[in-house]
N, C-alpha and C. Protein backbone atom coordinates (compact mmCIF):
# COMPACT_ATOMS: atom_id res chain seq x y z
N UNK A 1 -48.96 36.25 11.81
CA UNK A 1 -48.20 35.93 10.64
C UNK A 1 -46.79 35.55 11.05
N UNK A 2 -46.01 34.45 10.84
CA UNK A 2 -44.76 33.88 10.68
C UNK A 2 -43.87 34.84 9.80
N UNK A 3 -43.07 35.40 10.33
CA UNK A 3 -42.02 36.04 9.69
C UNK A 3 -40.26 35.57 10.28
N UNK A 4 -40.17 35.52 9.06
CA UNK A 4 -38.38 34.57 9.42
C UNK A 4 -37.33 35.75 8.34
N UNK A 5 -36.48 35.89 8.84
CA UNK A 5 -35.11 36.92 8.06
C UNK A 5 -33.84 36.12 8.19
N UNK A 6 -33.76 35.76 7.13
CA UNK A 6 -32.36 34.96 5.98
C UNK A 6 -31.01 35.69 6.95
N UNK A 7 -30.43 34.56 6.91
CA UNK A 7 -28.82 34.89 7.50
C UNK A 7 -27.99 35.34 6.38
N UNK A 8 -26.95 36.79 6.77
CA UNK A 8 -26.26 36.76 5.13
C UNK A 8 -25.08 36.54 5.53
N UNK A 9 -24.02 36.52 4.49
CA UNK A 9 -22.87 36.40 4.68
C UNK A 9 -22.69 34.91 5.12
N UNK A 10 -21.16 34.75 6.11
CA UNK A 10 -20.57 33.41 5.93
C UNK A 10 -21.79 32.33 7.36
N UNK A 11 -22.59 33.36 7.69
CA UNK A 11 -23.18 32.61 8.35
C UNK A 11 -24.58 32.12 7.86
N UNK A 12 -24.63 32.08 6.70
CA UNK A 12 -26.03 31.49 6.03
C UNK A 12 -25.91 29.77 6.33
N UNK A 13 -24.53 29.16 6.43
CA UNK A 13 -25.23 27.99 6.63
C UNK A 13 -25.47 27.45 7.80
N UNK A 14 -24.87 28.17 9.11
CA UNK A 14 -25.62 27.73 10.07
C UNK A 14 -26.93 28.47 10.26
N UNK A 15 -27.49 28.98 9.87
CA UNK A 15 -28.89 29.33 9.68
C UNK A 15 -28.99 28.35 8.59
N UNK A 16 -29.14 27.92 7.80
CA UNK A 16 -29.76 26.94 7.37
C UNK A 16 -29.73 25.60 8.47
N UNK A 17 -28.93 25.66 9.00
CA UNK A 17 -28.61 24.14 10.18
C UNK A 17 -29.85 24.53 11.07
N UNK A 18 -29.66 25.73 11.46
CA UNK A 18 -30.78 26.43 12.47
C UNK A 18 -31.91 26.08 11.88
N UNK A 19 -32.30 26.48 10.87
CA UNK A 19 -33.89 26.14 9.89
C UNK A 19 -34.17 25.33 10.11
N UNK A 20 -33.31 23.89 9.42
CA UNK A 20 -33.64 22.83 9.17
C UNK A 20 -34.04 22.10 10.56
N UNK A 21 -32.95 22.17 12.17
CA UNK A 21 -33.86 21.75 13.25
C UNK A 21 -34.61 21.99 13.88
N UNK A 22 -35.04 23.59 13.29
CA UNK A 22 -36.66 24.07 13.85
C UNK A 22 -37.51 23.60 13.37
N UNK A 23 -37.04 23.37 12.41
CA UNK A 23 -38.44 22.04 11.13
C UNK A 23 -38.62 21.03 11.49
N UNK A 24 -37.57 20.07 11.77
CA UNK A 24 -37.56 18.90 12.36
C UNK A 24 -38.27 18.56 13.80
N UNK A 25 -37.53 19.76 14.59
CA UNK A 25 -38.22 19.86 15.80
C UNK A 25 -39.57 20.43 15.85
N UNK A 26 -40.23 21.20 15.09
CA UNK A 26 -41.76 21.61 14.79
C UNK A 26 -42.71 20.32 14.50
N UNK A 27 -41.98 19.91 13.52
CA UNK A 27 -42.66 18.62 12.67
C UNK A 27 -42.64 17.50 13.78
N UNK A 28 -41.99 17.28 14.74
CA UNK A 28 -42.06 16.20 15.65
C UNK A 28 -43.19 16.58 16.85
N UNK A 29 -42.83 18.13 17.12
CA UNK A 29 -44.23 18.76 18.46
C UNK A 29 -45.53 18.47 17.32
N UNK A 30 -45.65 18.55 16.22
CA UNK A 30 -47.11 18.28 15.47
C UNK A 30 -47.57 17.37 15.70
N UNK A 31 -46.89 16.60 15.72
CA UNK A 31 -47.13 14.84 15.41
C UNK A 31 -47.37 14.33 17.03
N UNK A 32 -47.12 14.54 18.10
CA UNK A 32 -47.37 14.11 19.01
C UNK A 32 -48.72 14.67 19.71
N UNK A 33 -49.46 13.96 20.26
CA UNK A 33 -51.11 14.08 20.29
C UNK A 33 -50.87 14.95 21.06
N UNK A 34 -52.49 15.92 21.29
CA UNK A 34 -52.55 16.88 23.05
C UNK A 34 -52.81 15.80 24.07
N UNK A 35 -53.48 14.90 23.76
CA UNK A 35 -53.87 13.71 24.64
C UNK A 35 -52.81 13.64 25.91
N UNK A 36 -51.35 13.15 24.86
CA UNK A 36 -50.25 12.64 25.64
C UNK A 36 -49.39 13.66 26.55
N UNK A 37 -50.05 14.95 26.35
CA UNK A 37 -49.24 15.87 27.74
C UNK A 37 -50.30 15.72 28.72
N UNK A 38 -49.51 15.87 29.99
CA UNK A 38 -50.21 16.06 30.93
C UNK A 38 -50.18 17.53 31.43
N UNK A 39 -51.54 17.87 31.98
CA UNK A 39 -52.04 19.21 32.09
C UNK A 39 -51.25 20.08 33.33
N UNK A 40 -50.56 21.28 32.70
CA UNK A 40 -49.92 21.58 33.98
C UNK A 40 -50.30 23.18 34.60
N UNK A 41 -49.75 23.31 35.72
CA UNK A 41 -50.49 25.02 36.39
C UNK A 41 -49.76 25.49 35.52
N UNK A 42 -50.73 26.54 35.32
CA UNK A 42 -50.37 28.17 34.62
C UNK A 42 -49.28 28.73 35.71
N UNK A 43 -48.30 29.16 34.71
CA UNK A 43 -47.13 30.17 35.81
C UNK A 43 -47.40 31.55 35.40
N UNK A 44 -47.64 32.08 33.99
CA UNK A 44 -47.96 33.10 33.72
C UNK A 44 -48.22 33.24 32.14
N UNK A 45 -48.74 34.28 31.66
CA UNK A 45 -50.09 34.61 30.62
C UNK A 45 -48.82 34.09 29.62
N UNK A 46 -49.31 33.07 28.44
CA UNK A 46 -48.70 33.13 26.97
C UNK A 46 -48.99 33.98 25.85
N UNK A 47 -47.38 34.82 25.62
CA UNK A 47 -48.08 35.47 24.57
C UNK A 47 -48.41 35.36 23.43
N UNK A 48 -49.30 36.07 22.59
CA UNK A 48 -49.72 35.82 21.86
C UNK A 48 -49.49 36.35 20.79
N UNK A 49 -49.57 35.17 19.99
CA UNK A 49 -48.94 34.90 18.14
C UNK A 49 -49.77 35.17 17.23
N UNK A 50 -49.29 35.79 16.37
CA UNK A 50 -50.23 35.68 15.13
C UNK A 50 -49.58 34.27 14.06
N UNK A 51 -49.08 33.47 14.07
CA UNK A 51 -48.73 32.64 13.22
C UNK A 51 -49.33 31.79 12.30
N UNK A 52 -49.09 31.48 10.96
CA UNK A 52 -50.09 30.98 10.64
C UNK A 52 -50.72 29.93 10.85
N UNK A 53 -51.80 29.57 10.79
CA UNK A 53 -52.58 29.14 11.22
C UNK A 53 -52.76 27.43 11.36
N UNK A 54 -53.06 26.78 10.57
CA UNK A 54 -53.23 25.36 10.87
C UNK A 54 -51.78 24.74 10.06
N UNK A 55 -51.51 23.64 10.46
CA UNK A 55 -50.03 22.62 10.06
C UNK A 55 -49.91 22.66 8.64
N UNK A 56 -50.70 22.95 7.62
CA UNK A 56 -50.42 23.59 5.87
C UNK A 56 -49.99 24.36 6.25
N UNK A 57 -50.55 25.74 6.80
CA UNK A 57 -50.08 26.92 6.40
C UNK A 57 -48.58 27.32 7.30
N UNK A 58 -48.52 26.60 8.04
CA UNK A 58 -47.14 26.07 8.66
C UNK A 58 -46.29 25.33 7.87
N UNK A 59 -46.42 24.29 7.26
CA UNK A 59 -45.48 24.39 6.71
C UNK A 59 -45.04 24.67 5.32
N UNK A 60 -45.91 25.60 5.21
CA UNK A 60 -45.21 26.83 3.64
C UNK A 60 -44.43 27.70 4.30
N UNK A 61 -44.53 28.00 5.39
CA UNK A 61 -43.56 29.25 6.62
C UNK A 61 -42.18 28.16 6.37
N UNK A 62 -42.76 26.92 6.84
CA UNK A 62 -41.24 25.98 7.21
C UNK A 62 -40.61 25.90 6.02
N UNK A 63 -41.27 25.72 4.46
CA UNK A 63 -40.70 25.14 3.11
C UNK A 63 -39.93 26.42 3.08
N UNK A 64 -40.77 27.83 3.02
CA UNK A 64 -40.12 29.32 2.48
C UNK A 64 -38.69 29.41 3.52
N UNK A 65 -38.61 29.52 4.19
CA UNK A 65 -38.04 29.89 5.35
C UNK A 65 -36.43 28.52 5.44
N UNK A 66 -36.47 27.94 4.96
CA UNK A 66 -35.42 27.09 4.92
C UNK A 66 -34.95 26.87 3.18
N UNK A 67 -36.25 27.26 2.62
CA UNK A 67 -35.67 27.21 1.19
C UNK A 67 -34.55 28.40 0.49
N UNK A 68 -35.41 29.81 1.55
CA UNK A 68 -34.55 30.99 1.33
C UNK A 68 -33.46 30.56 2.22
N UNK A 69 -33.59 30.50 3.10
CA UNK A 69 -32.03 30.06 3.70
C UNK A 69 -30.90 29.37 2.42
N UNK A 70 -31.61 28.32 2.38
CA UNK A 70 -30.58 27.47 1.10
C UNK A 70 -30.30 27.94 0.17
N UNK A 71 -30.87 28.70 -0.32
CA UNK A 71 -30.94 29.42 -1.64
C UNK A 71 -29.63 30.58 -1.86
N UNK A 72 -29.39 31.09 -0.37
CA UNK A 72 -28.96 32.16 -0.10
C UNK A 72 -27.54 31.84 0.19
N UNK A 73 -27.81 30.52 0.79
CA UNK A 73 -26.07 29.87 1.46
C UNK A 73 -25.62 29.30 0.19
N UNK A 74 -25.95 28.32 -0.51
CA UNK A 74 -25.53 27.40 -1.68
C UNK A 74 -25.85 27.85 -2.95
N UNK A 75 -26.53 28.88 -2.96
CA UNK A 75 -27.63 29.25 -5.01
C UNK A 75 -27.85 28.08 -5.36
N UNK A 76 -28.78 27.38 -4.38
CA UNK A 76 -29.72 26.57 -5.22
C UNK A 76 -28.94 25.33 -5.08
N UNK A 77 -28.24 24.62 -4.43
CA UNK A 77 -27.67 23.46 -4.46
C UNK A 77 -28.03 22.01 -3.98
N UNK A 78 -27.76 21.15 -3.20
CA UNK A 78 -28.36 19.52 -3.29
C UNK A 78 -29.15 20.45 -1.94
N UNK A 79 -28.66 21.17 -1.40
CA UNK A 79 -30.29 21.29 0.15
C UNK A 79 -31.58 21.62 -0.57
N UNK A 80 -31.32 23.07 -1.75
CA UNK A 80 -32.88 23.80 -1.89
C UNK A 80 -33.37 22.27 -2.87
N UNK A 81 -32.34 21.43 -3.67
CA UNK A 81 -33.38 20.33 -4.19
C UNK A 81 -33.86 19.18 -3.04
N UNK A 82 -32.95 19.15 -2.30
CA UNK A 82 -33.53 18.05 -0.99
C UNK A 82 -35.01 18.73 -0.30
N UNK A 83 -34.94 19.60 -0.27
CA UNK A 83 -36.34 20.73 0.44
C UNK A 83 -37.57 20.84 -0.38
N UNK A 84 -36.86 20.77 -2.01
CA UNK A 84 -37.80 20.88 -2.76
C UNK A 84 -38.75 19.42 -3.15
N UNK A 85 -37.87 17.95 -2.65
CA UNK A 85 -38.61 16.92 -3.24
C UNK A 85 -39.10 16.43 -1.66
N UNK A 86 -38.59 17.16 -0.31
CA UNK A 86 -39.68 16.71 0.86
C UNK A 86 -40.70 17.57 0.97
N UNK A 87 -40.99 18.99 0.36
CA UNK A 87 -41.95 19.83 0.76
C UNK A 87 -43.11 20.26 -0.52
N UNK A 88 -42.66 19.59 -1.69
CA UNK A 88 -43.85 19.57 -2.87
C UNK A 88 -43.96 18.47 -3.39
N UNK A 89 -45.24 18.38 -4.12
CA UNK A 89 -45.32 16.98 -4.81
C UNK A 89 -44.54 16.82 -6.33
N UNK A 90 -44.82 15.57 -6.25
CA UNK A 90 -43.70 15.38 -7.71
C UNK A 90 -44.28 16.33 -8.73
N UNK A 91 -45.73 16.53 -9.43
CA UNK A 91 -46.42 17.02 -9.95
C UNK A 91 -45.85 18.58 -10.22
N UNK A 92 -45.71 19.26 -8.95
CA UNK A 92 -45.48 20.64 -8.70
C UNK A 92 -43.78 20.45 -9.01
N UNK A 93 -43.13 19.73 -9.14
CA UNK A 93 -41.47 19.91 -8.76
C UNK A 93 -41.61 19.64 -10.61
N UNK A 94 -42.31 18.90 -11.34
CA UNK A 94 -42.28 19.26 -13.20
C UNK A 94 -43.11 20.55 -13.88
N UNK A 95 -43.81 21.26 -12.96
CA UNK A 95 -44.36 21.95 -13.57
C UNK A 95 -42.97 23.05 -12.98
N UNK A 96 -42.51 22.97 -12.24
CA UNK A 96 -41.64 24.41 -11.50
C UNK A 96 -40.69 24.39 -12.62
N UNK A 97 -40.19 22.22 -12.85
CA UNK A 97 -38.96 22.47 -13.97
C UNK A 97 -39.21 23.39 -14.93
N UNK A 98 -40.56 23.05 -15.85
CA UNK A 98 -40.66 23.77 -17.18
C UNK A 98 -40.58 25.36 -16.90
N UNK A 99 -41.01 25.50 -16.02
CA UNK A 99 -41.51 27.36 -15.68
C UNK A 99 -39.61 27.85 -15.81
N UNK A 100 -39.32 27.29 -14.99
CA UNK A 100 -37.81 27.25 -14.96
C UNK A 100 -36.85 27.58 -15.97
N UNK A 101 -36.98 26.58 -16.82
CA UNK A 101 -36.62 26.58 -18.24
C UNK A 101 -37.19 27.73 -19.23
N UNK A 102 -38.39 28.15 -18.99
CA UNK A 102 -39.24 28.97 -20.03
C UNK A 102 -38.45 30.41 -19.26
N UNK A 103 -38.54 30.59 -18.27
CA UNK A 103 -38.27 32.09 -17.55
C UNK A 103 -36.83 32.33 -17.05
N UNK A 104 -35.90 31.19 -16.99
CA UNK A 104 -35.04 31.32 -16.73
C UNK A 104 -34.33 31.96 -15.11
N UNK A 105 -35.57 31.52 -14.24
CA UNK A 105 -35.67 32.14 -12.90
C UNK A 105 -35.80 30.90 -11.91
N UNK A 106 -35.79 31.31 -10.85
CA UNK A 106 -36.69 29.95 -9.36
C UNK A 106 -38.21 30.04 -9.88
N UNK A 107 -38.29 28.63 -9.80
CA UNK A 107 -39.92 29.15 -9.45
C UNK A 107 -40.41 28.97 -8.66
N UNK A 108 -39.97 28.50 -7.36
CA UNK A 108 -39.99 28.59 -6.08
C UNK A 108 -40.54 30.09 -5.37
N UNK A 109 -39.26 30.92 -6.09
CA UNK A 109 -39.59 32.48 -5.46
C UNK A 109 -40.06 33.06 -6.93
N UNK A 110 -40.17 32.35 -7.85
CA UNK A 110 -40.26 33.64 -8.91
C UNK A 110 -39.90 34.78 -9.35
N UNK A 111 -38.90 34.14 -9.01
CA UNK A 111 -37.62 35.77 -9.17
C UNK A 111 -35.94 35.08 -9.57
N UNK A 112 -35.17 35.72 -9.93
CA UNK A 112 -34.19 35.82 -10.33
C UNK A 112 -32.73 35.40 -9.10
N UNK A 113 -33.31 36.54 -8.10
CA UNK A 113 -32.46 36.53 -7.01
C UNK A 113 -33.22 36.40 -5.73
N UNK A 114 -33.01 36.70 -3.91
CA UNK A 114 -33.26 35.63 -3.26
C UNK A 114 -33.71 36.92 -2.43
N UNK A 115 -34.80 37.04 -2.03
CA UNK A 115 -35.64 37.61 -0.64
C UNK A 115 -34.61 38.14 0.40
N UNK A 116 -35.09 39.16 1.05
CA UNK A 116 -34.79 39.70 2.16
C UNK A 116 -35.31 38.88 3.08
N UNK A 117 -36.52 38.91 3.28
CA UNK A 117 -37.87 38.53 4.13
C UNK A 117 -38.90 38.14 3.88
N UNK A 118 -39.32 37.01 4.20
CA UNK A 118 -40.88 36.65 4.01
C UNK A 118 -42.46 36.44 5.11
N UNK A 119 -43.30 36.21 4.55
CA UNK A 119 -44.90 36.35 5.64
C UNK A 119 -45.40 35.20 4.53
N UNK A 120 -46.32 34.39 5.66
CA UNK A 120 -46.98 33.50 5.10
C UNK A 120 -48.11 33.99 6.15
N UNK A 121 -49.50 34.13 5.19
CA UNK A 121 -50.82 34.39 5.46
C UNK A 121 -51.62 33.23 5.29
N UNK A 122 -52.43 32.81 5.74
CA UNK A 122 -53.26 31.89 5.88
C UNK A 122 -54.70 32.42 5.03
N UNK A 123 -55.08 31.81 3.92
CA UNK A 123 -55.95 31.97 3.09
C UNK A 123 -57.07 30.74 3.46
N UNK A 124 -57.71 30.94 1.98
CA UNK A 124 -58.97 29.95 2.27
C UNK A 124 -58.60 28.46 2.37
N UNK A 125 -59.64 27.40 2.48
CA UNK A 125 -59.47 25.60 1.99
C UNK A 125 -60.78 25.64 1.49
N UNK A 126 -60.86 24.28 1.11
CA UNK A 126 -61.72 23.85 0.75
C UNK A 126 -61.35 22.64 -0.93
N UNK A 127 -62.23 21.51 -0.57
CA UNK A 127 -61.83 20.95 -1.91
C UNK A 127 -60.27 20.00 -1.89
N UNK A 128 -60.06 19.74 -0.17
CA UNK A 128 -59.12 18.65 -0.12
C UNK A 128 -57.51 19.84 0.08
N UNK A 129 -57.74 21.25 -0.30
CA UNK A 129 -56.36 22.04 -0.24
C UNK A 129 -56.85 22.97 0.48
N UNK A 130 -55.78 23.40 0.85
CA UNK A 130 -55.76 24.97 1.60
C UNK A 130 -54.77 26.32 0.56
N UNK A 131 -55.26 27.32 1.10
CA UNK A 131 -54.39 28.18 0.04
C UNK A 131 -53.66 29.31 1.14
N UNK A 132 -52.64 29.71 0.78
CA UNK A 132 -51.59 30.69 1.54
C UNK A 132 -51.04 32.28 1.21
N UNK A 133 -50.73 32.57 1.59
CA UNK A 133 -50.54 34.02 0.66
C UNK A 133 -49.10 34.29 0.93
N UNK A 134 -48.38 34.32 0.17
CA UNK A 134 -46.56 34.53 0.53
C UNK A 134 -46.15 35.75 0.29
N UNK A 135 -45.46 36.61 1.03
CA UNK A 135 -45.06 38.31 0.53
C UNK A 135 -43.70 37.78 0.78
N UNK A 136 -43.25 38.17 -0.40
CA UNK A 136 -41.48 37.93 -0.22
C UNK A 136 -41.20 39.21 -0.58
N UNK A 137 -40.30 40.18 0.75
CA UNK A 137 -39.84 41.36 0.68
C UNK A 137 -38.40 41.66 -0.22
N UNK A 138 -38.08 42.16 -0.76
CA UNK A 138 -37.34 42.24 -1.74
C UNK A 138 -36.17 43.35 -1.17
N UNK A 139 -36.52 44.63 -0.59
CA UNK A 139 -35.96 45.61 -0.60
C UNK A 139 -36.21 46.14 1.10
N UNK A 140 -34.91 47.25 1.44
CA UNK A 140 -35.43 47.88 2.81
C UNK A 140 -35.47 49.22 2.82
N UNK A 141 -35.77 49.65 3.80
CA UNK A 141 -35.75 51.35 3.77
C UNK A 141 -37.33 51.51 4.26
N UNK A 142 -37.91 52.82 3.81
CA UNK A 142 -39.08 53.40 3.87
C UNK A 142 -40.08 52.70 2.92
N UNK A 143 -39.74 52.40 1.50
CA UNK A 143 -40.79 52.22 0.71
C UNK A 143 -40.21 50.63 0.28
N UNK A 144 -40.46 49.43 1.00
CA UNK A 144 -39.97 48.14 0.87
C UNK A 144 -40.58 47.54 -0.41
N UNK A 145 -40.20 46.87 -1.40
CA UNK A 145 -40.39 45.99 -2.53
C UNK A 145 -41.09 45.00 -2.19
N UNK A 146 -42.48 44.26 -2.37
CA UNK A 146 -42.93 42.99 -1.92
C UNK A 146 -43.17 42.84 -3.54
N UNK A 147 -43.81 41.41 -3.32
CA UNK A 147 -43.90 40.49 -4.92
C UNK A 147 -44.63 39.47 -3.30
N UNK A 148 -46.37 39.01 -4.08
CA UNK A 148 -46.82 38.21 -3.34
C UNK A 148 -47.29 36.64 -4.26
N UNK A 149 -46.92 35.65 -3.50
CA UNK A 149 -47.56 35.01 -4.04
C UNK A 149 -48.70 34.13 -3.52
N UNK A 150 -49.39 33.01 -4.48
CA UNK A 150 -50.42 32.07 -3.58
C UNK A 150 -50.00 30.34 -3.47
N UNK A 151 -49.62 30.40 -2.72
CA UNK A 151 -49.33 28.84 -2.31
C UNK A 151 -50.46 27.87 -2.38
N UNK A 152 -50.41 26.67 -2.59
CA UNK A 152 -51.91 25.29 -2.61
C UNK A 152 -51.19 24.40 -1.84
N UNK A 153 -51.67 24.14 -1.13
CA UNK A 153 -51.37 22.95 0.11
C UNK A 153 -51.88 21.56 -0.25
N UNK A 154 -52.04 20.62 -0.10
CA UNK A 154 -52.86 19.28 0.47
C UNK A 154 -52.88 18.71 1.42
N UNK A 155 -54.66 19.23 1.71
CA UNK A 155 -54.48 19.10 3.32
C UNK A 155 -54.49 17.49 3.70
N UNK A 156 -54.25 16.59 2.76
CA UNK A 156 -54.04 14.50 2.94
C UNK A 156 -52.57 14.44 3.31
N UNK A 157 -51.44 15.50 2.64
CA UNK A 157 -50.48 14.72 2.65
C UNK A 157 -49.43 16.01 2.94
N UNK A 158 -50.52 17.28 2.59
CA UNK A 158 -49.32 18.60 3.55
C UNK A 158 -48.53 19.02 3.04
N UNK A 159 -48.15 18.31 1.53
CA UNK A 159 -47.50 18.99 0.17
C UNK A 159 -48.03 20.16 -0.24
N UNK A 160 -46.97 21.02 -0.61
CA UNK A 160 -46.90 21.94 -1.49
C UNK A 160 -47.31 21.42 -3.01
N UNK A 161 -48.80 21.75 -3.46
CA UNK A 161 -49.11 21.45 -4.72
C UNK A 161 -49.04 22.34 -5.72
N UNK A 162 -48.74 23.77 -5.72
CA UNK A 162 -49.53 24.31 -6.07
C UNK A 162 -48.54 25.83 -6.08
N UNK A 163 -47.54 26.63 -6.89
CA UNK A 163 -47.24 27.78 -6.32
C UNK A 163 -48.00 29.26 -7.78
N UNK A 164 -48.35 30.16 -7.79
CA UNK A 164 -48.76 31.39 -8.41
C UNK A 164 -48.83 32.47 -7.73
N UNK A 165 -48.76 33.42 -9.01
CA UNK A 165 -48.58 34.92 -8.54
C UNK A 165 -50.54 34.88 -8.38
């Protein structure tokens, strides 16, 4: 599982700078084939990740994870809408407006105010989408606050279609 923790204070926006070129730079290692490396000796054992799993469920880690950043540096300003019209479809960015309007919250996070911490789980596909499982931690100590939700992917175009509790 992908777990990322929000920068606070005056350094939220270079953690958002940070976010945004791990995304960039993720999104560019995707895109380049295995074909085109050439095979090299083992120096020693890689360890091993639980992350999620295929390039959807990657990038709901990448959308959450730079959206809380933004969210946290600006409350919601031209980045979390720049994030919001490259990482969902138009479809999902009018249904979030109305939810928005009706609840008076994100509907991004579905909440009011902005995550400690988040996990993106890798759920089922099938039917052209994939589905995700999001725990956004709320609280710290012994007995931590989660609120989970379910993300919808499209696995054609890798948009966020889709967000519910």
């Amino acid at each position: 599982m992908l777990r990322l923790r929000n920068a606070q204070g005056p350094l939220g926006r270079r953690a958002v700078a940070r976010t945004l070129l791990a995304t960039a730079l993720l999104s560019v290692v995707a895109v380049v084939p295995a074909a085109a490396s050439a095979p090299q000796a083992p120096t020693a054992a890689a360890p091993v990740r639980n992350d999620a799993g295929t390039p959807a469920h990657q990038q709901v880690a990448h959308f959450y994870g730079a959206y809380i950043d933004a969210v946290r540096a600006e409350g919601g300003g031209k980045l979390a809408a720049a994030l919001r019209s490259f990482y969902l479809t138009p479809h999902l960015r009018t249904q979030l407006d109305t939810w928005e309007r009706r609840n008076h919250a994100d509907g991004v996070l579905r909440a009011q105010n902005t995550p400690l911490a988040f996990r993106v789980a890798p759920g089922e596909s099938g039917a052209g989408h994939t589905w995700s499982q999001v725990r956004l931690t709320w609280s710290n100590g012994k007995h931590p606050t989660h609120t989970y939700l379910t993300v919808r992917s499209d696995l054609r175009t890798g948009r966020i279609s889709g967000i519910g509790k």
